[in-house]
N, C-alpha and C. Protein backbone atom coordinates (compact mmCIF):
# COMPACT_ATOMS: atom_id res chain seq x y z
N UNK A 1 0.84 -1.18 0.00
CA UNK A 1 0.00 0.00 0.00
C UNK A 1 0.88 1.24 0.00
N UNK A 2 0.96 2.16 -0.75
CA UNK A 2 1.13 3.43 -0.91
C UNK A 2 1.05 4.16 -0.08
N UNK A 3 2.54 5.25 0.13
CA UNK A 3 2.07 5.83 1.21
C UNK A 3 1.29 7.46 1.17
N UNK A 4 1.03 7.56 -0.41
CA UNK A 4 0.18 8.56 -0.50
C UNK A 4 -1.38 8.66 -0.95
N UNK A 5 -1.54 6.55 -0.66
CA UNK A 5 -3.21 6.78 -1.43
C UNK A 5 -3.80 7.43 -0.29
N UNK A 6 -3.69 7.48 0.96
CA UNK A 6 -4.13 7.97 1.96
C UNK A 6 -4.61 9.39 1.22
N UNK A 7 -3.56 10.35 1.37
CA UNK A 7 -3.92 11.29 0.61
C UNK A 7 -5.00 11.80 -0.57
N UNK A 8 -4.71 10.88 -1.27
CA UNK A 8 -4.97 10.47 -2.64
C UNK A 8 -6.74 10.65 -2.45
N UNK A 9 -7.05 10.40 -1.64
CA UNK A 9 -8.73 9.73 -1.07
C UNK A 9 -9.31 11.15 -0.82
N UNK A 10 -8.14 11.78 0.16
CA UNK A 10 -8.88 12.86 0.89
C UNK A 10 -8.35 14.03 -0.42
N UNK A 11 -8.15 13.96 -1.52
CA UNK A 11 -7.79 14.59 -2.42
C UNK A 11 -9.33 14.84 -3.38
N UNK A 12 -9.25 13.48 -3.52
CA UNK A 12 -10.69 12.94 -4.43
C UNK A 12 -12.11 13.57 -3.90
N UNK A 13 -12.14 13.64 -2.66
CA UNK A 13 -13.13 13.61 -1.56
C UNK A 13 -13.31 15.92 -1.82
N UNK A 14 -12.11 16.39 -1.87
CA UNK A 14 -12.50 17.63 -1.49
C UNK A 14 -12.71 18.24 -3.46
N UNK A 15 -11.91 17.52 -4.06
CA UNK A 15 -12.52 17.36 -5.95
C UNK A 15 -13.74 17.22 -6.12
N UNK A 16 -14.95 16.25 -5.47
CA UNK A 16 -16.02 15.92 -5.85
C UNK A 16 -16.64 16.64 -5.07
N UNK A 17 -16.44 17.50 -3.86
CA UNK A 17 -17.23 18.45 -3.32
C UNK A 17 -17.27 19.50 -4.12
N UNK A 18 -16.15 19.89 -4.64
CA UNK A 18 -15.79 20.99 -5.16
C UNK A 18 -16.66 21.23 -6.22
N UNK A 19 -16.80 19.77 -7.02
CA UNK A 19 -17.67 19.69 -8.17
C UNK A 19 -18.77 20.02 -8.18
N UNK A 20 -19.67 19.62 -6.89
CA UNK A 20 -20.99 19.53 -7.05
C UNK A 20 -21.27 20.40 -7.56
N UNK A 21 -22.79 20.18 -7.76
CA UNK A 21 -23.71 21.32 -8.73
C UNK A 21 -23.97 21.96 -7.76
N UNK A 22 -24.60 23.66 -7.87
CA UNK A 22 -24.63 24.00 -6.52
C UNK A 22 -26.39 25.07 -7.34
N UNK A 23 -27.58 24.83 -6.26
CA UNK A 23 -28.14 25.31 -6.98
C UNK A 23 -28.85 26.17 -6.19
N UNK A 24 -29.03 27.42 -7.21
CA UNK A 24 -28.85 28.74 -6.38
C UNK A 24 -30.32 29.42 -6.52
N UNK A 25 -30.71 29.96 -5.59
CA UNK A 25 -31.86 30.70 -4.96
C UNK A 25 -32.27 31.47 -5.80
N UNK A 26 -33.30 31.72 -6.63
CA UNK A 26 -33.68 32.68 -7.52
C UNK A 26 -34.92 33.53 -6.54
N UNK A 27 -35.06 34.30 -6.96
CA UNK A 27 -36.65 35.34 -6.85
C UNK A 27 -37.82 34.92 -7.47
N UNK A 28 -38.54 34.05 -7.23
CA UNK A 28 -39.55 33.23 -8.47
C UNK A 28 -40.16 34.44 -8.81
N UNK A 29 -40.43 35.35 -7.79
CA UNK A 29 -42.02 36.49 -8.29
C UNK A 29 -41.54 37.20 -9.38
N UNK A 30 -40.37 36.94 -9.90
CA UNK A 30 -40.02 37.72 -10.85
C UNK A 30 -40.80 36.89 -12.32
N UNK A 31 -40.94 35.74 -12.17
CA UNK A 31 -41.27 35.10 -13.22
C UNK A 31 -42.69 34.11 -12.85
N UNK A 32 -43.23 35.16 -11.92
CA UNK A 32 -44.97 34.45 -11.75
C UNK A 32 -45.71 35.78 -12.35
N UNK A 33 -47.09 35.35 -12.21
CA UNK A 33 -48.14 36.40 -12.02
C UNK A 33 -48.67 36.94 -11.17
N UNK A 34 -48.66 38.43 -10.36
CA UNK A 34 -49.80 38.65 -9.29
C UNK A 34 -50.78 39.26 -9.71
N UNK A 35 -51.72 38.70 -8.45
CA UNK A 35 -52.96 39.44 -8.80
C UNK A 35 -54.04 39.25 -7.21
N UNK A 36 -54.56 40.08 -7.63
CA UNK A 36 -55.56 40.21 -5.99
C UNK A 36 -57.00 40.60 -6.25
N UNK A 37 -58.04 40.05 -5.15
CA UNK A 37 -59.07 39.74 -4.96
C UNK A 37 -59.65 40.76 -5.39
N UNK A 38 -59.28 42.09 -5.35
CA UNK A 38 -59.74 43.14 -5.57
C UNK A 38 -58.42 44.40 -5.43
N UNK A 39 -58.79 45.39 -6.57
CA UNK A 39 -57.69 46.57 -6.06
C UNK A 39 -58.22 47.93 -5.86
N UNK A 40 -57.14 48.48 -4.63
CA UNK A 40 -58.04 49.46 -4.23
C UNK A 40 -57.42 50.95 -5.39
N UNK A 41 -58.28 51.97 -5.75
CA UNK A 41 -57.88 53.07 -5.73
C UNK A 41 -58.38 54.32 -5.80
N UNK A 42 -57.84 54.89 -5.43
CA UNK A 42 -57.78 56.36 -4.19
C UNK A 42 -58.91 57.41 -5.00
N UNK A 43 -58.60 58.61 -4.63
CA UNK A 43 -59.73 59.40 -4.64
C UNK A 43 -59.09 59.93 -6.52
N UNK A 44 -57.69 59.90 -6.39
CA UNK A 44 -57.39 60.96 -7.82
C UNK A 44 -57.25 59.91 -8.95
N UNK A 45 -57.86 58.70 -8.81
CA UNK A 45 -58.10 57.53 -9.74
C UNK A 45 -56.76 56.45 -9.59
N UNK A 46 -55.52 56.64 -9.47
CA UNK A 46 -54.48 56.10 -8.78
C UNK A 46 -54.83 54.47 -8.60
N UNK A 47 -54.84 53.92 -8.83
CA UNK A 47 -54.69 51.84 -8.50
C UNK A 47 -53.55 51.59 -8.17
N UNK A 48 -53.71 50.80 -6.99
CA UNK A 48 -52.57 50.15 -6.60
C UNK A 48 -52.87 48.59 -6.79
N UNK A 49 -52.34 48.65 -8.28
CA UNK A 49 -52.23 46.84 -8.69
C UNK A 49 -51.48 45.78 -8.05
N UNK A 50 -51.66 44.52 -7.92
CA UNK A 50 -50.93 43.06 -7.52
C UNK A 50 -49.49 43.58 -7.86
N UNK A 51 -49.12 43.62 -9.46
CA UNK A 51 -47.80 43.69 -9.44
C UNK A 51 -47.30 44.77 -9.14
N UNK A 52 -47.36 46.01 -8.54
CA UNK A 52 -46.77 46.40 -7.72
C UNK A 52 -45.69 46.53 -6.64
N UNK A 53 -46.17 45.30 -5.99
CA UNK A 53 -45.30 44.57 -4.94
C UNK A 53 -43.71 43.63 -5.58
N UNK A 54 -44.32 43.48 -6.81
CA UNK A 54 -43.11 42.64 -7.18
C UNK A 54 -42.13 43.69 -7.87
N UNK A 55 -42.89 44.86 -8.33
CA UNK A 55 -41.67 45.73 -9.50
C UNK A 55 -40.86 46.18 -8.17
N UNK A 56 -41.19 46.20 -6.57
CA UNK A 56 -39.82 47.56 -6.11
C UNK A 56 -40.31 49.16 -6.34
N UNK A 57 -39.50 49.83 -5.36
CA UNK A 57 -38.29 49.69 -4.90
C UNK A 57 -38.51 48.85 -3.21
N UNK A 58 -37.41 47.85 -3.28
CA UNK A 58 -37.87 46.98 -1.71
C UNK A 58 -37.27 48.13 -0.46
N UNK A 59 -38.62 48.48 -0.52
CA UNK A 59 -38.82 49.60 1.12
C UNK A 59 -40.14 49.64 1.57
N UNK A 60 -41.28 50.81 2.37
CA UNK A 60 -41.75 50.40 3.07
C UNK A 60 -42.97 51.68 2.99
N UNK A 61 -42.49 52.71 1.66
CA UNK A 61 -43.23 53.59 1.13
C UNK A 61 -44.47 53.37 0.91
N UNK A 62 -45.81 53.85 0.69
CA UNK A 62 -46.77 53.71 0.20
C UNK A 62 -46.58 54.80 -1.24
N UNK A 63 -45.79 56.44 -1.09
CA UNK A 63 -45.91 57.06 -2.01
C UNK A 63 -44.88 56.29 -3.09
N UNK A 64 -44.10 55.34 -2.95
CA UNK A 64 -43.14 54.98 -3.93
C UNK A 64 -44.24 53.87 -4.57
N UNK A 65 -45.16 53.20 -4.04
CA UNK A 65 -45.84 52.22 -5.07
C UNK A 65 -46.25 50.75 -4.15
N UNK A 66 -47.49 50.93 -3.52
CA UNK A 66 -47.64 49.63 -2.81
C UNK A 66 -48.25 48.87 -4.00
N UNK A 67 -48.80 47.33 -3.43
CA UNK A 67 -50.17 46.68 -4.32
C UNK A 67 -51.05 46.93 -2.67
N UNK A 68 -52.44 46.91 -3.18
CA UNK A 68 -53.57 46.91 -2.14
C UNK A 68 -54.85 47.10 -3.12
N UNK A 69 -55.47 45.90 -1.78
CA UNK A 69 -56.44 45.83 -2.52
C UNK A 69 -57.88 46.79 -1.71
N UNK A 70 -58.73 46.82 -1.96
CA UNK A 70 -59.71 47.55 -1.57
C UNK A 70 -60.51 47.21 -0.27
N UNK A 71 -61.38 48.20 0.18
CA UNK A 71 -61.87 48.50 0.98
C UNK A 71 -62.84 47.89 1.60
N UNK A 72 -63.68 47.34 2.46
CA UNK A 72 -65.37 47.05 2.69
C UNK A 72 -65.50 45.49 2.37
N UNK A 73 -64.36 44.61 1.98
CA UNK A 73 -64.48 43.48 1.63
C UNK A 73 -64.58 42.11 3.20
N UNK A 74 -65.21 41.45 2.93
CA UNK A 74 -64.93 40.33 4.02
C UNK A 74 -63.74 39.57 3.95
N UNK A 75 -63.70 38.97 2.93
CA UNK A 75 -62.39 38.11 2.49
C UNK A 75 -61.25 39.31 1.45
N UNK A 76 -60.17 39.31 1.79
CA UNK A 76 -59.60 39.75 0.91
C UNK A 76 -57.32 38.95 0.25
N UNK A 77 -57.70 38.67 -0.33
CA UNK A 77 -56.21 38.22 -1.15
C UNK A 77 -55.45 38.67 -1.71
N UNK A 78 -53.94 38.08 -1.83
CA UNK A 78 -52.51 39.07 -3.01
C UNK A 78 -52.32 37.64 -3.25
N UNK A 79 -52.24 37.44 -5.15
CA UNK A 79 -51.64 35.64 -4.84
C UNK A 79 -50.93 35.92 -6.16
N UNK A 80 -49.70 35.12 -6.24
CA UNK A 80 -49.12 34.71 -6.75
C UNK A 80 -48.76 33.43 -7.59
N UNK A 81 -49.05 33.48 -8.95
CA UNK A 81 -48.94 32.10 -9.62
C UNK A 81 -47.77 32.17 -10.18
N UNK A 82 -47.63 30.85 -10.50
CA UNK A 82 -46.20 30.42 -11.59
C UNK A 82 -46.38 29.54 -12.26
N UNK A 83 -45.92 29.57 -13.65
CA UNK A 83 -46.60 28.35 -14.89
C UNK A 83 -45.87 27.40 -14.42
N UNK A 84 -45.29 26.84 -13.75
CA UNK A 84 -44.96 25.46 -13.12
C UNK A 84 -44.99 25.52 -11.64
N UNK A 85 -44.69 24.09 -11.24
CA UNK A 85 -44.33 24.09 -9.54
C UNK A 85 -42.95 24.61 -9.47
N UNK A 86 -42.90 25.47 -8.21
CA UNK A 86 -41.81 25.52 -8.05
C UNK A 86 -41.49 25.26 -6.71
N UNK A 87 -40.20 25.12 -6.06
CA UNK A 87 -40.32 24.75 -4.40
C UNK A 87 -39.36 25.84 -3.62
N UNK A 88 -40.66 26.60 -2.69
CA UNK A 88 -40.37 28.21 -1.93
C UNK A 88 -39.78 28.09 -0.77
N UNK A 89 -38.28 28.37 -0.68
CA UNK A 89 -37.52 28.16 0.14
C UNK A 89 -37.82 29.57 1.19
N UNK A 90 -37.71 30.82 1.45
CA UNK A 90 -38.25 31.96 1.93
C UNK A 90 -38.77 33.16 1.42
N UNK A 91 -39.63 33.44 1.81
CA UNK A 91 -39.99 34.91 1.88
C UNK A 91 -39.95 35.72 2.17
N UNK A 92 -39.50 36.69 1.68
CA UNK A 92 -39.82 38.36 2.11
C UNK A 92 -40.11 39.38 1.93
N UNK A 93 -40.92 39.76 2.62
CA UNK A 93 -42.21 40.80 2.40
C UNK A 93 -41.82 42.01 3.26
N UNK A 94 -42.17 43.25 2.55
CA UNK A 94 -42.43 44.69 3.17
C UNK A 94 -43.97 44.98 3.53
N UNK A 95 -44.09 45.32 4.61
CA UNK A 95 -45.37 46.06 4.53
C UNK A 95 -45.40 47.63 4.87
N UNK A 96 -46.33 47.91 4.56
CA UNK A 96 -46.68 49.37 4.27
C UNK A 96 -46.22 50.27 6.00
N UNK A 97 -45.57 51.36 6.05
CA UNK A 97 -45.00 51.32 7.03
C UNK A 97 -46.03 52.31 7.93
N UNK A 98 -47.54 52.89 7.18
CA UNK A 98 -47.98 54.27 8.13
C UNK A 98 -49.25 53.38 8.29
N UNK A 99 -49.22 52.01 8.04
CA UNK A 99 -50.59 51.37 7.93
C UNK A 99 -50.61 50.02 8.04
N UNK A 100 -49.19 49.44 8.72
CA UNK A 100 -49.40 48.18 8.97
C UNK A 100 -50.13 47.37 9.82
N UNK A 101 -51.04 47.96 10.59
CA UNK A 101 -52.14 46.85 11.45
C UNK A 101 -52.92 46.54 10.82
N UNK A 102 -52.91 46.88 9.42
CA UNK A 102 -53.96 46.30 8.59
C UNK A 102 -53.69 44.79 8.00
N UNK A 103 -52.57 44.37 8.34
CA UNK A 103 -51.96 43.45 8.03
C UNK A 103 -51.85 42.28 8.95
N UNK A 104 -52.89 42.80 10.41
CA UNK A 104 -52.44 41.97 11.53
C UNK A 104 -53.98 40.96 11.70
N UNK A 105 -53.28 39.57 11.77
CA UNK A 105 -54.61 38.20 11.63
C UNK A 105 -53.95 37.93 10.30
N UNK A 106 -52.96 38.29 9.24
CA UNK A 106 -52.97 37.48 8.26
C UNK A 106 -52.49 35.97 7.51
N UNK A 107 -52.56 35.30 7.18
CA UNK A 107 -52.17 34.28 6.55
C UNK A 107 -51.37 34.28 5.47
N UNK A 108 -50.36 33.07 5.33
CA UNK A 108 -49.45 33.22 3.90
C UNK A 108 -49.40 31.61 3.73
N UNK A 109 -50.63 31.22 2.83
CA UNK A 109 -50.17 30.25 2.06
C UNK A 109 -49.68 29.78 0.70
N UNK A 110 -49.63 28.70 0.66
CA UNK A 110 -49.38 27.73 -0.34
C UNK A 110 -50.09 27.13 -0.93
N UNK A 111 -50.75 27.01 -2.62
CA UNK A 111 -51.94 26.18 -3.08
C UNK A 111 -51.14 25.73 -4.67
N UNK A 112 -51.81 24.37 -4.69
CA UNK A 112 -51.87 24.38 -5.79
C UNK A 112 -53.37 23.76 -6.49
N UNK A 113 -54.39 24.80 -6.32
CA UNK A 113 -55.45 24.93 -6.54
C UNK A 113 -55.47 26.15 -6.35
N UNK A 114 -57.20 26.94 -5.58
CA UNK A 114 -57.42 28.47 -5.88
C UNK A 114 -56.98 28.69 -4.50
N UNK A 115 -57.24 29.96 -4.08
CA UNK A 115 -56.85 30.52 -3.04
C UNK A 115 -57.90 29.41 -1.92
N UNK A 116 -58.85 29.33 -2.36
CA UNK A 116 -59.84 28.80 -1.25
C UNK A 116 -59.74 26.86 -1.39
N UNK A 117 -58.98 26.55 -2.05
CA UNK A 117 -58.57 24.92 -2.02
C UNK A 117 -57.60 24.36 -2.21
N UNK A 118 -57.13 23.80 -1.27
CA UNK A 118 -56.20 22.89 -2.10
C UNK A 118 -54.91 23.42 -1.01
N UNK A 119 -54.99 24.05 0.38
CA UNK A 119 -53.75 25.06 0.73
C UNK A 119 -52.86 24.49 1.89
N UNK A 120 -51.76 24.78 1.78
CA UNK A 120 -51.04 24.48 3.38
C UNK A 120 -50.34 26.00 3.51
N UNK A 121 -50.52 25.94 4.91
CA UNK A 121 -50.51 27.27 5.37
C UNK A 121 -48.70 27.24 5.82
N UNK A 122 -48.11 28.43 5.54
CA UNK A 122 -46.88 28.56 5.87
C UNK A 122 -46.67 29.21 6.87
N UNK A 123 -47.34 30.26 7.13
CA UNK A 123 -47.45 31.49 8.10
C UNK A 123 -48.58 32.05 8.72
N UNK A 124 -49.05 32.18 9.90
CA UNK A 124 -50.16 33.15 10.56
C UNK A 124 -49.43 34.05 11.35
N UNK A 125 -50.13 35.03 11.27
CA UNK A 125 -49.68 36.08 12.23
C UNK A 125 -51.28 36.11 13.44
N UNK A 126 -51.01 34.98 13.89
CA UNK A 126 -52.09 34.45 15.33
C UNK A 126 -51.63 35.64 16.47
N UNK A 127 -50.93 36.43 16.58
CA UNK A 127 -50.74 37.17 17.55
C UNK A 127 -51.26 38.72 17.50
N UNK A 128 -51.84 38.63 16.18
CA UNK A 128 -51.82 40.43 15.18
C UNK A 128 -50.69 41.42 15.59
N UNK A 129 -49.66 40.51 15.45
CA UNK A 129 -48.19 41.26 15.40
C UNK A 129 -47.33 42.01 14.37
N UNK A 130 -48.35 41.87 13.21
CA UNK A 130 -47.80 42.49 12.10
C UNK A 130 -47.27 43.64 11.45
N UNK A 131 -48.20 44.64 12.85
CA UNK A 131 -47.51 46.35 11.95
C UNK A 131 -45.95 46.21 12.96
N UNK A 132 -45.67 45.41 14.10
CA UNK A 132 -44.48 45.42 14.63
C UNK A 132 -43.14 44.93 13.65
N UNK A 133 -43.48 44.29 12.75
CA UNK A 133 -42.18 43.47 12.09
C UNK A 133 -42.60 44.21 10.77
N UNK A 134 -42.33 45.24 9.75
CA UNK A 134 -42.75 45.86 8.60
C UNK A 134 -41.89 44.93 7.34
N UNK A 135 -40.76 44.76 8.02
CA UNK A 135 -40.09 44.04 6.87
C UNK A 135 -39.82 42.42 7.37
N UNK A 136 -40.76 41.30 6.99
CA UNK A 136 -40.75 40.05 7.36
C UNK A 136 -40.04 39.20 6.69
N UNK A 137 -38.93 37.83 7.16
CA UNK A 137 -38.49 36.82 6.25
C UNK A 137 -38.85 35.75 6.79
N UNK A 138 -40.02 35.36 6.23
CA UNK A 138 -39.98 33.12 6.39
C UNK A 138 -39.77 32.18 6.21
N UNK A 139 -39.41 31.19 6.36
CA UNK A 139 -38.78 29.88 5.90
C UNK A 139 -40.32 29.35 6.50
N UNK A 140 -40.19 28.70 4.25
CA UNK A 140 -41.04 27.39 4.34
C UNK A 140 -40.47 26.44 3.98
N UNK A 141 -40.84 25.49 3.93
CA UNK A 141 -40.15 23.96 3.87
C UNK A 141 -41.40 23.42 3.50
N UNK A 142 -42.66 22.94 2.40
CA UNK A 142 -43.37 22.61 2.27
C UNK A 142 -43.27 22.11 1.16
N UNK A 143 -44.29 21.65 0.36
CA UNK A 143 -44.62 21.00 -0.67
C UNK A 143 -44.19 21.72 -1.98
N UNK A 144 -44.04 21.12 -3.17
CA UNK A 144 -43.51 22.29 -4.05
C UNK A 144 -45.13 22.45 -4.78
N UNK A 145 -45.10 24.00 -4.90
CA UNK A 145 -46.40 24.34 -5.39
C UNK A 145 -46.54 25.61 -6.41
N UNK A 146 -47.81 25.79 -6.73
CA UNK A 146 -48.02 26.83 -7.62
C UNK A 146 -48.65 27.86 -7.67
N UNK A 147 -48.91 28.22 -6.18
CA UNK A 147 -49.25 29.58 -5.81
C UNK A 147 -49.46 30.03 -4.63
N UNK A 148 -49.07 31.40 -4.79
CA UNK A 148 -48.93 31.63 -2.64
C UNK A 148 -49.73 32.82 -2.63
N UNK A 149 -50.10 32.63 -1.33
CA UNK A 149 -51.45 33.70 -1.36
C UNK A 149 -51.15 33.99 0.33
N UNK A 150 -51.07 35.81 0.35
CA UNK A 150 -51.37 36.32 1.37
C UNK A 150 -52.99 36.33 1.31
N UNK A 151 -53.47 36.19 2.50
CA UNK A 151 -54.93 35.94 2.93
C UNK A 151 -55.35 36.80 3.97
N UNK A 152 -56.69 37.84 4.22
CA UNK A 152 -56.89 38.29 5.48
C UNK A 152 -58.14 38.36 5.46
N UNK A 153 -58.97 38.57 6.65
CA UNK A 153 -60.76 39.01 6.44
C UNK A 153 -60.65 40.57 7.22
N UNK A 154 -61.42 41.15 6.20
CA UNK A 154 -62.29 42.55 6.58
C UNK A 154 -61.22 43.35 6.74
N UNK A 155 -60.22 43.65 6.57
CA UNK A 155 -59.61 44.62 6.52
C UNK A 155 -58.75 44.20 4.61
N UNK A 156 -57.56 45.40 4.74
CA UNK A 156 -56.63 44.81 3.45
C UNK A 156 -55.71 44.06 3.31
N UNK A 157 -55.31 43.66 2.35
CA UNK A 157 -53.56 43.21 2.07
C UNK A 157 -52.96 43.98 1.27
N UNK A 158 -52.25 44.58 1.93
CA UNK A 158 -51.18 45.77 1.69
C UNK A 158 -49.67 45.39 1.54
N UNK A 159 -49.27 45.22 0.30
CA UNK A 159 -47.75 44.68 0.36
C UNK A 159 -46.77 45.92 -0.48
N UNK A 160 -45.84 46.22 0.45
CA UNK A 160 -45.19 47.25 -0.91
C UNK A 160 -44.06 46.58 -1.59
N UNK A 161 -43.39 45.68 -1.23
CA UNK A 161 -42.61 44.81 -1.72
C UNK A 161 -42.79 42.85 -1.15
N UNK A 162 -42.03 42.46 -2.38
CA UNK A 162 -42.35 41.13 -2.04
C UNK A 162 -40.82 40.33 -2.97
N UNK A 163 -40.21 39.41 -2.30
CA UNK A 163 -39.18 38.19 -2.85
C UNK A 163 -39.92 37.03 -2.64
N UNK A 164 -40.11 36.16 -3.24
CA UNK A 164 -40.31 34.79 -3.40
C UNK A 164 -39.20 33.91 -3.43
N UNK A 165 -37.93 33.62 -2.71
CA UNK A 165 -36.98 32.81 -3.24
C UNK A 165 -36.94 31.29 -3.25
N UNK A 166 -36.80 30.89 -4.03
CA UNK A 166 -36.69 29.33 -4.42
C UNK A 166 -35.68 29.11 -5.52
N UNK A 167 -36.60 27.38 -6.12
CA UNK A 167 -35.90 27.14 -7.00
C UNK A 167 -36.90 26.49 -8.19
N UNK A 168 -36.92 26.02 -9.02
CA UNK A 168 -37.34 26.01 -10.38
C UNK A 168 -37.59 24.64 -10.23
């Protein structure tokens, strides 16, 4: 025996690490669709559409460009599709910074059906802690799917920015 296969092994060993494929975190919302239950807008005709949240700039403005949807509703949604499954490693979301308790009781799931079937839930904010944390990041670990939906009743969903990161 050789007195450098020893080596030789732990040579091979840090080569085939080196190799691996390494596969890297994209932004899916860049390459889904949003859209919401309803959108709200203001008195000087102004809409604040779904994609909104995905164009930026990631801060916490309402005058730079939220998405929100409207007013007087019971149920209200922001959801996100993608023409395939994809599997959502974290999220992170801005919310609106002069109006975030509107955001507090909400839900962030996962469907691959409509908003109302088919869902596993990633996130509640069970505490209505939401205007406290404006800029949120979650780790899901769930099923790979094809659409995520912030969810709330009787008030809005107000997002001014949004990342989706995963992978394809």
């Amino acid at each position: 025996m050789s007195k450098l296969q020893p080596h030789a092994s732990v040579f091979f060993m840090i080569l085939t690490t080196i190799s691996m494929p390494i596969s890297a975190q994209i932004n899916l919302a860049l390459n889904g669709t949003a859209e919401q239950e309803t959108t709200y807008t203001d008195s000087d005709g102004k809409s604040y559409s779904a994609n909104l949240a995905i164009e930026g700039p990631a801060n916490n403005n309402w005058e730079d460009g939220c998405s929100s949807t409207a007013a007087g509703q019971v149920t209200q949604w922001w959801g996100m599709s993608f023409p395939k499954f994809v599997y959502i490693t974290n999220i992170t979301y801005y919310l609106r910074s002069d109006a975030a308790q509107r955001m507090n009781g909400f839900r962030l799931y996962f469907a691959n059906g409509t908003v109302y079937k088919h869902t596993e839930i990633c996130y509640a904010d069970q505490a209505n802690q939401a205007f406290q944390n404006l800029i949120h990041s979650v780790d899901c670990d769930l099923s790979p799917t094809k659409n995520v939906y912030f969810f709330n009743r009787n008030t809005f969903v107000e997002l001014c920015y949004i990342e989706i990161n995963g992978k394809v």
